[in-house]
C-alpha atoms as a PDB file:
ATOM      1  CA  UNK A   1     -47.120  68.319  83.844  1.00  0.00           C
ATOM      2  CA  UNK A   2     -46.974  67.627  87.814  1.00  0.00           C
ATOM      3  CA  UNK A   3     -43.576  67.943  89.394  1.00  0.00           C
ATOM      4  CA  UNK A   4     -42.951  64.083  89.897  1.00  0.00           C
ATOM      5  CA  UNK A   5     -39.846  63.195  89.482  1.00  0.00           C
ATOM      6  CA  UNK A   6     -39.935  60.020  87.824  1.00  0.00           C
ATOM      7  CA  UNK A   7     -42.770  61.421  85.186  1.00  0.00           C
ATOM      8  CA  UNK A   8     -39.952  64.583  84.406  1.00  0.00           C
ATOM      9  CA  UNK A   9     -37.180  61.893  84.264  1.00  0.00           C
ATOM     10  CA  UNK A  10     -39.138  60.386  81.165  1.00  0.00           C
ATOM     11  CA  UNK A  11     -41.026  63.317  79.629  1.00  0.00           C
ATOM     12  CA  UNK A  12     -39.694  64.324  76.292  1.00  0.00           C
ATOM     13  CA  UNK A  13     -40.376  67.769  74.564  1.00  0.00           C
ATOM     14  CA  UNK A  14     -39.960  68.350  70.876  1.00  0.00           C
ATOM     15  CA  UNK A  15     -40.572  71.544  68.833  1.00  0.00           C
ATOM     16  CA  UNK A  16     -42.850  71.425  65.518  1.00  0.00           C
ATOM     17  CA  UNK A  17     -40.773  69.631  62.982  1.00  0.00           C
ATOM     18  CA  UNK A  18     -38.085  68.006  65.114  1.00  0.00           C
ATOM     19  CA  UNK A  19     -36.742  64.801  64.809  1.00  0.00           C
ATOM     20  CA  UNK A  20     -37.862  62.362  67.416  1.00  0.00           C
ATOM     21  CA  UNK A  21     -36.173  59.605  65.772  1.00  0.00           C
ATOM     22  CA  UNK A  22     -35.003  58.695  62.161  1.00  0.00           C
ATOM     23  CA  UNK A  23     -36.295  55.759  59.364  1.00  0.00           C
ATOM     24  CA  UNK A  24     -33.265  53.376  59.475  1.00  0.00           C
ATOM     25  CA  UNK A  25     -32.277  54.105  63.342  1.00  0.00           C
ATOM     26  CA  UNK A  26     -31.570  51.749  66.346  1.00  0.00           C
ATOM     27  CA  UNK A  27     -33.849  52.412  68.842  1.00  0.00           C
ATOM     28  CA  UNK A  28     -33.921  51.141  72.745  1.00  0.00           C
ATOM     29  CA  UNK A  29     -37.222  53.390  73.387  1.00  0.00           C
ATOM     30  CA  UNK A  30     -40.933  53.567  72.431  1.00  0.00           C
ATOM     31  CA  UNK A  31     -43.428  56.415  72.923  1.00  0.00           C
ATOM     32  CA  UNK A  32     -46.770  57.642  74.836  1.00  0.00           C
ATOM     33  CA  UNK A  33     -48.078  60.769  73.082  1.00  0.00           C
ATOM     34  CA  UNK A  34     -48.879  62.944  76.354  1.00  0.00           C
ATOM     35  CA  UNK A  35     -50.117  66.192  74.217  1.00  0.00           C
ATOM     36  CA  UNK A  36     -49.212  67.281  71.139  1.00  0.00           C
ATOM     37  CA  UNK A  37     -48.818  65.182  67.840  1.00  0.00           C
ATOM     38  CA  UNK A  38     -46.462  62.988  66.135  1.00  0.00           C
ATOM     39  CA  UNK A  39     -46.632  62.754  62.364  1.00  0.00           C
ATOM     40  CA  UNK A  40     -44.876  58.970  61.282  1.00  0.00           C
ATOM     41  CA  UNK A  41     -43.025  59.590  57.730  1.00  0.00           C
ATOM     42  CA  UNK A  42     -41.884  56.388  55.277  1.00  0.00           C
ATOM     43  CA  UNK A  43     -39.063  57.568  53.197  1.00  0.00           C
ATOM     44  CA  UNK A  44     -40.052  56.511  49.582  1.00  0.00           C
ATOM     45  CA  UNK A  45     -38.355  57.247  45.831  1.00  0.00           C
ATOM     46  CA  UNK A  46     -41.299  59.879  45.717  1.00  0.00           C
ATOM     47  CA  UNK A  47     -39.752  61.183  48.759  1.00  0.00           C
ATOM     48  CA  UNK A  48     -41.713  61.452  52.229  1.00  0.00           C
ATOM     49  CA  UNK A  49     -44.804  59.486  53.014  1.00  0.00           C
ATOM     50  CA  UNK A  50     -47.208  60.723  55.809  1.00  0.00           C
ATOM     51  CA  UNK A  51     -48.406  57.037  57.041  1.00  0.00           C
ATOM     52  CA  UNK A  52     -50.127  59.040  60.125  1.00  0.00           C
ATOM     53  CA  UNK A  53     -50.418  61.495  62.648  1.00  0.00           C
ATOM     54  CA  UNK A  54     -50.531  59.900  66.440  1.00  0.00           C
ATOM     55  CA  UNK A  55     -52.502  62.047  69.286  1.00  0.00           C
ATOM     56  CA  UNK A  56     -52.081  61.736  72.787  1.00  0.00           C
ATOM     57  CA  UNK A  57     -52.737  58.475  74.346  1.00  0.00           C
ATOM     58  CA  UNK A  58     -51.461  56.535  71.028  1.00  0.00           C
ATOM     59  CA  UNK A  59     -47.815  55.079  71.303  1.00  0.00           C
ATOM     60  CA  UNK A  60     -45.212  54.537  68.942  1.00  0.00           C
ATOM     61  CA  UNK A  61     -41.859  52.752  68.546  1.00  0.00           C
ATOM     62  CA  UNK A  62     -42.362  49.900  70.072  1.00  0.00           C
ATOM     63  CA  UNK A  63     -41.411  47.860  67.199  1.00  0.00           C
ATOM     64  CA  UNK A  64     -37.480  48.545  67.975  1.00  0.00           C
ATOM     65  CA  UNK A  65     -38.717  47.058  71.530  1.00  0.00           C
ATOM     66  CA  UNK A  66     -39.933  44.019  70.000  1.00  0.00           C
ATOM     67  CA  UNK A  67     -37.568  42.912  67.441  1.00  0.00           C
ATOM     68  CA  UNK A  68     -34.205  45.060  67.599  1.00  0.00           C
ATOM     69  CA  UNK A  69     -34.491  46.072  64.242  1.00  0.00           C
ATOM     70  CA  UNK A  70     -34.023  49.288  62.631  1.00  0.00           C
ATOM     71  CA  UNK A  71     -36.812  51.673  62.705  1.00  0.00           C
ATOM     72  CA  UNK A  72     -39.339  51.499  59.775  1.00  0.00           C
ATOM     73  CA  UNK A  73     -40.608  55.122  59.781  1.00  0.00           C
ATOM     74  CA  UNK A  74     -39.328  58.481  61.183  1.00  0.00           C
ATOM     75  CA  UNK A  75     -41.321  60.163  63.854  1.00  0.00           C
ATOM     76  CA  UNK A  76     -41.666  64.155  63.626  1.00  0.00           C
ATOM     77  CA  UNK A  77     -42.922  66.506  66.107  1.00  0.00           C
ATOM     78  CA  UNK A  78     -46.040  67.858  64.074  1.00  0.00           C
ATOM     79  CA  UNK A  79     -46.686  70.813  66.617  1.00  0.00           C
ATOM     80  CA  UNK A  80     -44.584  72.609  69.288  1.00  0.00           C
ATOM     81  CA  UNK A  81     -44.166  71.618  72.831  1.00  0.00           C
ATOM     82  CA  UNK A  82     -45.151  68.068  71.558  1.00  0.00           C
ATOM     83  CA  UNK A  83     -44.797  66.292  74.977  1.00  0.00           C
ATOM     84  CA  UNK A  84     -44.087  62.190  74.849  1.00  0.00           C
ATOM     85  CA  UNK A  85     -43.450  60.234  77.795  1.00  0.00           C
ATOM     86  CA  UNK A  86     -40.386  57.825  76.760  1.00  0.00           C
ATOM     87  CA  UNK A  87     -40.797  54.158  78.004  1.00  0.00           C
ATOM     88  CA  UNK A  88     -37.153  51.863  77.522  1.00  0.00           C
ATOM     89  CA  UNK A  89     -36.653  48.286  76.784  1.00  0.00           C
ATOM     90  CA  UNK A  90     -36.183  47.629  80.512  1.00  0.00           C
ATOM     91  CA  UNK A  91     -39.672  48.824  81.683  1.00  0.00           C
ATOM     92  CA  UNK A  92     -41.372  47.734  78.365  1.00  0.00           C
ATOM     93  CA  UNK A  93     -40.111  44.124  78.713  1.00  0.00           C
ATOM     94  CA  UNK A  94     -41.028  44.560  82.659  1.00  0.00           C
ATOM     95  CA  UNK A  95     -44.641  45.594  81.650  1.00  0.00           C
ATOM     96  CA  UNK A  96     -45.385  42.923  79.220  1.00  0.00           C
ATOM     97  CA  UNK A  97     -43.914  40.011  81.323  1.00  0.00           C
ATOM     98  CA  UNK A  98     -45.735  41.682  84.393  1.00  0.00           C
ATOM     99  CA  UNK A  99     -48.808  43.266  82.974  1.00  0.00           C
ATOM    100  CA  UNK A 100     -50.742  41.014  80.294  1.00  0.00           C
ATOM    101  CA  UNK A 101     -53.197  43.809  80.052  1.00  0.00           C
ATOM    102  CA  UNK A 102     -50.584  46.028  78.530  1.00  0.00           C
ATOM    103  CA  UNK A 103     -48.895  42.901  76.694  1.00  0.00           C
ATOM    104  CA  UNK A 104     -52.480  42.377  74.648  1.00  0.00           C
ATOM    105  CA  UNK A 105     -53.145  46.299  74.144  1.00  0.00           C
ATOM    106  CA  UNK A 106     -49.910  46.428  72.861  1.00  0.00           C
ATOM    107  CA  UNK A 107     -50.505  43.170  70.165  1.00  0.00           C
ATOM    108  CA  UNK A 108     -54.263  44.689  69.711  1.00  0.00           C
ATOM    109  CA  UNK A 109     -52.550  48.016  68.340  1.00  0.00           C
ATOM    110  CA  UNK A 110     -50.566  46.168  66.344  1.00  0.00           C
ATOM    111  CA  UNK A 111     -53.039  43.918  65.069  1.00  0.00           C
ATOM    112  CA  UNK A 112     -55.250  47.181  63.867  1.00  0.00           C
ATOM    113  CA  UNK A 113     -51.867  48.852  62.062  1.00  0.00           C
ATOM    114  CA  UNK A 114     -50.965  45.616  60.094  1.00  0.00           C
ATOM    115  CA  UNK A 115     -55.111  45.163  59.114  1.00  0.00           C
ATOM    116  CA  UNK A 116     -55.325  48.818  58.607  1.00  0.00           C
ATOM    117  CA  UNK A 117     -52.085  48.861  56.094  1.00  0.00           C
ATOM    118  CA  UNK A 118     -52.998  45.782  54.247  1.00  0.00           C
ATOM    119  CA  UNK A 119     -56.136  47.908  53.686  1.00  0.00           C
ATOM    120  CA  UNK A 120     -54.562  50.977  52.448  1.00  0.00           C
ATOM    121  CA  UNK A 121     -51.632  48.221  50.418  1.00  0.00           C
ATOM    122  CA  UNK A 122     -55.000  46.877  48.805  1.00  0.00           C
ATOM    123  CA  UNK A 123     -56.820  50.147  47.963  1.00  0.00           C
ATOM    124  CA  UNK A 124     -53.965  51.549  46.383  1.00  0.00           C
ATOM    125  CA  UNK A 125     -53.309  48.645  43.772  1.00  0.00           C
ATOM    126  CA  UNK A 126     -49.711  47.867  45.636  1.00  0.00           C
ATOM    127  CA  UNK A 127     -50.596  44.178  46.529  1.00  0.00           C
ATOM    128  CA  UNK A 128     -49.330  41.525  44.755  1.00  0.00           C
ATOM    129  CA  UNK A 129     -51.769  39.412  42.939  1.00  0.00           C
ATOM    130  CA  UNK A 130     -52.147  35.869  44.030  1.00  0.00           C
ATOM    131  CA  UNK A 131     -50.222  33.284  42.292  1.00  0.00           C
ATOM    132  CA  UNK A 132     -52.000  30.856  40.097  1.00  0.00           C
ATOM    133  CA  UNK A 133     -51.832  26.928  40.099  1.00  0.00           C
ATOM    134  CA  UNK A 134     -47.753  25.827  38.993  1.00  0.00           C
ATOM    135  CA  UNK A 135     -46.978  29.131  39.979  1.00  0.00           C
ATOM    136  CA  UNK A 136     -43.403  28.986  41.691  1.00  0.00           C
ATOM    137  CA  UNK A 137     -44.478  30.940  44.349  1.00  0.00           C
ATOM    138  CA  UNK A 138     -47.411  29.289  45.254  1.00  0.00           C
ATOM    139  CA  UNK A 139     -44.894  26.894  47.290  1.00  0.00           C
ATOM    140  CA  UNK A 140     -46.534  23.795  45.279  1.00  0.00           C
ATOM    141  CA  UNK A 141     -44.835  21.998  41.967  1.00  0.00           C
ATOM    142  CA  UNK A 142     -46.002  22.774  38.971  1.00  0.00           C
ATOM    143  CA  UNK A 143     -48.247  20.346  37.256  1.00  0.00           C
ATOM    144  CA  UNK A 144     -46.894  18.326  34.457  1.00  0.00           C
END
């Protein structure tokens, strides 16, 4: 990685297997993938979920960015020297009020996680089937 200071002021290097953050945790950072990989784990009653392995160039955590909530997977160094460059609320609100290029990449990615879990939700039977005429979730009243 080149000596600049700013770039060694936001790298972040994890050995295979370490924590880079935890299901259920605050976070105030998201996550560029600069080499290296990053396996994302869903804690389930079956125990650990692998929902996907990022490689560089792919980000992650940004959801904590975006709505303050609690993080919805734990991220895991997959190899060692996994090398992420660490991007805070500050410059990630900067970049999408200053930079709508980054703002739509950002919703694109998104977009393809959501279509591309509904798709895995609907493969694996885990969808809920639709509800039927007079159902009382259907959000209409029954017919008499």
């Amino acid at each position: 990685m080149p000596e600049n200071p700013y770039l060694k002021k936001v790298t972040r290097v994890f050995g295979k297997s370490q924590v880079i953050f935890a299901e259920g945790s605050y976070g105030d950072e998201m996550y560029i993938v600069h080499s290296g990989s990053v396996h994302l784990l869903k804690d389930s009653a079956q125990g650990e979920t692998l929902l996907g392995t990022l490689k560089p160039g792919e980000f992650f955590g940004e959801m904590a960015l975006v709505d303050n909530a609690p993080r919805s997977v734990s991220a895991v160094a997959a190899v060692d020297h996994t090398r992420l460059l660490a991007l805070n609320r500050d410059k990630f609100l900067f970049l999408v009020s200053h930079q709508p290029a980054f703002a739509l990449n950002v919703m694109h990615i998104l977009c393809q996680r959501l279509r591309d879990m509904n798709e895995r939700l609907s493969q694996a039977g885990q969808l809920p089937l639709r509800p039927g005429p007079g159902d009382e979730t259907s959000g209409k009243p029954a017919a008499d």
